[in-house]
Protein backbone atom coordinates (compact mmCIF):
# COMPACT_ATOMS: atom_id res chain seq x y z
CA UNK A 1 24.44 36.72 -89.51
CA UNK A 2 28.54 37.07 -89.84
CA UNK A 3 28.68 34.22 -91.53
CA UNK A 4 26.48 35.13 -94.52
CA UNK A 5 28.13 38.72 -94.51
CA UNK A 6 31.45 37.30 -94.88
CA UNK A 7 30.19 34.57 -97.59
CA UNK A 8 28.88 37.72 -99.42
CA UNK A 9 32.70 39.47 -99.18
CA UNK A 10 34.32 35.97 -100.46
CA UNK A 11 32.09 35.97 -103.13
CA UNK A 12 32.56 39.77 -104.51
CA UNK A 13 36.41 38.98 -103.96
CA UNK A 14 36.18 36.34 -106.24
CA UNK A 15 34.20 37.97 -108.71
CA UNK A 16 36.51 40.67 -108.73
CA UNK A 17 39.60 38.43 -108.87
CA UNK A 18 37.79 36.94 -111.73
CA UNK A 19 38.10 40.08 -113.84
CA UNK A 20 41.79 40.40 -113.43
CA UNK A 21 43.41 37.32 -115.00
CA UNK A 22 45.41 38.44 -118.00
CA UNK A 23 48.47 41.27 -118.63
CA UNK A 24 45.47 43.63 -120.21
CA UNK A 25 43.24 43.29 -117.43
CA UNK A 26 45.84 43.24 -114.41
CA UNK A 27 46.72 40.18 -112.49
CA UNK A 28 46.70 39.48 -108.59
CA UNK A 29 50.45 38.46 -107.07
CA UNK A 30 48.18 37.42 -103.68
CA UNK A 31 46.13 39.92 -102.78
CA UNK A 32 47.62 43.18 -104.74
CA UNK A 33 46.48 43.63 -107.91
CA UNK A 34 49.53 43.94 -110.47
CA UNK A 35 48.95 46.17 -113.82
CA UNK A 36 51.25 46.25 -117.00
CA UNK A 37 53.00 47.85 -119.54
CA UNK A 38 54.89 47.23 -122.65
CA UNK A 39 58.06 48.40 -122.04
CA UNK A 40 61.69 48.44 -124.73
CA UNK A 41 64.14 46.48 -122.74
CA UNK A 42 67.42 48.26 -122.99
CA UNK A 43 67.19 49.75 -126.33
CA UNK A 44 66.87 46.19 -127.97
CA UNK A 45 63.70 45.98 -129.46
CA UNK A 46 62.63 43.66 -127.27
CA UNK A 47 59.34 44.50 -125.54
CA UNK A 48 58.19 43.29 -122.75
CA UNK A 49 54.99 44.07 -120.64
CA UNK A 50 56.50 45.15 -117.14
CA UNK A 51 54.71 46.17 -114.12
CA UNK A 52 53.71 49.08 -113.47
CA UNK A 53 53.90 48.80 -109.66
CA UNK A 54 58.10 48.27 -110.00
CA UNK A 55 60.59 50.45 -110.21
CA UNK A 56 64.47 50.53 -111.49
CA UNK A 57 66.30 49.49 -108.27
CA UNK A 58 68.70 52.15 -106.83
CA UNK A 59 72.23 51.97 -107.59
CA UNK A 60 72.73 51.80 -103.49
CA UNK A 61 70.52 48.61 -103.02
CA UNK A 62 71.65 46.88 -106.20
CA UNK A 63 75.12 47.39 -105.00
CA UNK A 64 74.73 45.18 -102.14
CA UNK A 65 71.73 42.51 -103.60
CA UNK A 66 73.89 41.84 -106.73
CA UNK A 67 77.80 42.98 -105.77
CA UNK A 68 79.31 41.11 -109.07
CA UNK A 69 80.49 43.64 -111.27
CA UNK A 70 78.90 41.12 -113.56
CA UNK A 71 75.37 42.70 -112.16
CA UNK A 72 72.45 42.99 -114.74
CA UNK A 73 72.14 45.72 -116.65
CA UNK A 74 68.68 46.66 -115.60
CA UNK A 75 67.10 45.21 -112.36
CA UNK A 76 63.34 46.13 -111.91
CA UNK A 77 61.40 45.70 -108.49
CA UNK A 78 58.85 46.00 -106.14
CA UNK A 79 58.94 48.52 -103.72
CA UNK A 80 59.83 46.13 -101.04
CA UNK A 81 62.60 45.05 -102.93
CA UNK A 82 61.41 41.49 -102.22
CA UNK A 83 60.29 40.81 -106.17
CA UNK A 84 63.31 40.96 -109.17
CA UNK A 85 62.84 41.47 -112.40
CA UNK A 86 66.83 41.55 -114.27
CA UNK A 87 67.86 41.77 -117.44
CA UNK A 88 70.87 41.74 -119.73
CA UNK A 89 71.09 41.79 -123.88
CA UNK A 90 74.22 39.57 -124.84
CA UNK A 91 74.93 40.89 -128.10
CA UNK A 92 75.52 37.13 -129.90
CA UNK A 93 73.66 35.76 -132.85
CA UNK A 94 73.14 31.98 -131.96
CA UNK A 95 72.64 28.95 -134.84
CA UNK A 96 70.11 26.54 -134.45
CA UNK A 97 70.25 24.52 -131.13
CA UNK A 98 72.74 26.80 -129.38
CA UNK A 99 70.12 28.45 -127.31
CA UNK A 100 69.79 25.10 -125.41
CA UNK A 101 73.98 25.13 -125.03
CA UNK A 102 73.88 28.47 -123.99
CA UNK A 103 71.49 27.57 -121.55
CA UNK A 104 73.64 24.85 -120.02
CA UNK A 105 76.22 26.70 -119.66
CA UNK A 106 74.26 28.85 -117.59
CA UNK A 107 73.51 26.36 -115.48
CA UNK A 108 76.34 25.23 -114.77
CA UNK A 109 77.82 28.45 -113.92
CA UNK A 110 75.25 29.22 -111.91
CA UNK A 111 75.91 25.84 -109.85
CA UNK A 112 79.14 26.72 -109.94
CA UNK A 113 78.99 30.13 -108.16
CA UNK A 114 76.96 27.91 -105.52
CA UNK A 115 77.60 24.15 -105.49
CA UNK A 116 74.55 23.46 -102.85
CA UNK A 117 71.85 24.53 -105.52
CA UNK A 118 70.21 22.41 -107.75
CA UNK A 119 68.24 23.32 -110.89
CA UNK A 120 64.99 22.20 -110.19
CA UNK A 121 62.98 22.80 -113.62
CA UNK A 122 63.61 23.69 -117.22
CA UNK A 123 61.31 24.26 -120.31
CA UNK A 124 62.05 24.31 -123.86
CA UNK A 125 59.74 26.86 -125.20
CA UNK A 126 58.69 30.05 -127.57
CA UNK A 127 57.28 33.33 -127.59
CA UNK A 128 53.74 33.91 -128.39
CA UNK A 129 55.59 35.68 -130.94
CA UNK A 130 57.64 32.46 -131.93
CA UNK A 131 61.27 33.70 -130.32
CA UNK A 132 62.64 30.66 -128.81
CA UNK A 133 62.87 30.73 -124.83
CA UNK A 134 64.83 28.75 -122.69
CA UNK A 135 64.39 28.90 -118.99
CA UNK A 136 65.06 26.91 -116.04
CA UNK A 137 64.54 27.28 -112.41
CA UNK A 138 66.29 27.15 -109.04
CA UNK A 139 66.13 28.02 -105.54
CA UNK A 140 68.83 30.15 -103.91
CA UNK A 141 69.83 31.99 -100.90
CA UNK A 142 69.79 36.24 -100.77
CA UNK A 143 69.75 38.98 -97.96
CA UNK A 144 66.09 38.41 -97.83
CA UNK A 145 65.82 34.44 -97.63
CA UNK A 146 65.97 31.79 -99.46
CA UNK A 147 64.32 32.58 -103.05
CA UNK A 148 62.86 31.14 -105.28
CA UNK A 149 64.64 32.12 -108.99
CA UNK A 150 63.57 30.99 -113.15
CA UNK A 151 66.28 32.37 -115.84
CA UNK A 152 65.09 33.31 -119.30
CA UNK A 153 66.70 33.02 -122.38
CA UNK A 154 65.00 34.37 -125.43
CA UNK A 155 66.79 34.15 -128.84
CA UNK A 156 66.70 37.61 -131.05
CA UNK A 157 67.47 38.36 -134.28
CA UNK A 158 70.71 40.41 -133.36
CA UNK A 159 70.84 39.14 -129.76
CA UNK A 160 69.58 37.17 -126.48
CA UNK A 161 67.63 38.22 -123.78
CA UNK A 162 69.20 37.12 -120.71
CA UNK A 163 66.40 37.78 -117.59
CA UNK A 164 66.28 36.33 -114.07
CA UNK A 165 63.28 36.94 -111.41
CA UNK A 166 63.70 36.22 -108.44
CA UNK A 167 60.86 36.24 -105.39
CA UNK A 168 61.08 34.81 -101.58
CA UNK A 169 60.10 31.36 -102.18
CA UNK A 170 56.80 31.57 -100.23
CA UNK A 171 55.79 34.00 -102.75
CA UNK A 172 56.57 31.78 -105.99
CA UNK A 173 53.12 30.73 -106.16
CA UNK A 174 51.91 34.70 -106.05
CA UNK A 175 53.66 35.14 -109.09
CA UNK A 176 54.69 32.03 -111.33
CA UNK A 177 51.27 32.63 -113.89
CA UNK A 178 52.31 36.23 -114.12
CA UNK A 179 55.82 35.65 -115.12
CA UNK A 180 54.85 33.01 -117.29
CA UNK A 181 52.32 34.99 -118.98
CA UNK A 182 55.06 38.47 -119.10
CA UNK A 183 58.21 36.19 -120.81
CA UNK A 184 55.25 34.25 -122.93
CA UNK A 185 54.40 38.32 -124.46
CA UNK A 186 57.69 39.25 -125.24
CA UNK A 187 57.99 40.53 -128.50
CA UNK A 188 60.37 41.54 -130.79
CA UNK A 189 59.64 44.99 -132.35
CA UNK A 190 61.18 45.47 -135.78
């Protein structure tokens, strides 16, 4: 008799995971559901939906996750501090193509600062809004593990978006859809 009650719970799980599979509806990082809002990223007209279970990281913890005095300009997380959301606006109108340089250059900084890593993916991409997206991804090593990390370049019309997440790499596949889906939604406001 167990074993049909907990085929019955298995079931309603997965009906109810069912139901939460896009930004609108909420979507599951494992088993906690994860709801969003569209939120202006640093006054730049880029909008992005966000979610609502983060928070803007303390001065006192960012201090000591991201010491650089390079630090993003606005790091987002979970209340376990164990999920990143960063961003930065670099105030540079590219040409055609430079997005990709940019990019490099990124990369190679970023191996740079830590000649062990190696960039392990990269996509060529746009908006659902049609702003061109770079981002790549790489594993790395923070106070909480090793993690797993994807940079994101979107091209503005008076800017880039520069954005890194970063998760503890057995939680990448908790959360790659709903990254992919957030970056895919950002939108330029006029």
């Amino acid at each position: 008799m167990d074993y049909m009650d907990e085929e019955i719970l298995e079931a309603r799980w997965e009906l109810e995971r069912q139901k939460h599979t896009t930004l609108e509806t909420g979507m599951y990082a494992g088993e906690e559901l994860i709801t969003f809002t569209p939120k202006e990223i640093l006054k730049s007209g880029m909008v992005i939906p966000l979610p609502d279970q983060f928070a803007v990281m303390p001065e006192d913890i960012k201090d000591i996750k991201y010491p650089s005095k390079n630090a993003p300009q606005l790091i987002l997380t979970s209340l376990d501090s164990t999920v990143n959301l960063c961003f930065n606006i670099l105030p540079v109108v590219l040409h055609e193509g430079a997005l990709q340089h940019m990019s490099s250059q990124f990369q190679g900084a970023v191996c740079n600062m830590n000649p062990s890593l190696k960039i392990g993916e990269e996509e060529h991409t746009q908006t659902e809004q049609g702003n061109e997206m770079i981002w790549f991804g790489y594993r790395g090593y923070h106070l909480d593990g090793q993690s797993f990390n994807r940079v994101y370049l979107i091209q503005m019309r008076k800017s880039v978006l520069y954005s890194l997440f970063s998760c503890k790499t057995e939680d990448k596949d908790k959360w790659l859809e709903i990254i992919e889906n957030i970056f895919s939604a950002a939108e330029e406001r006029m």
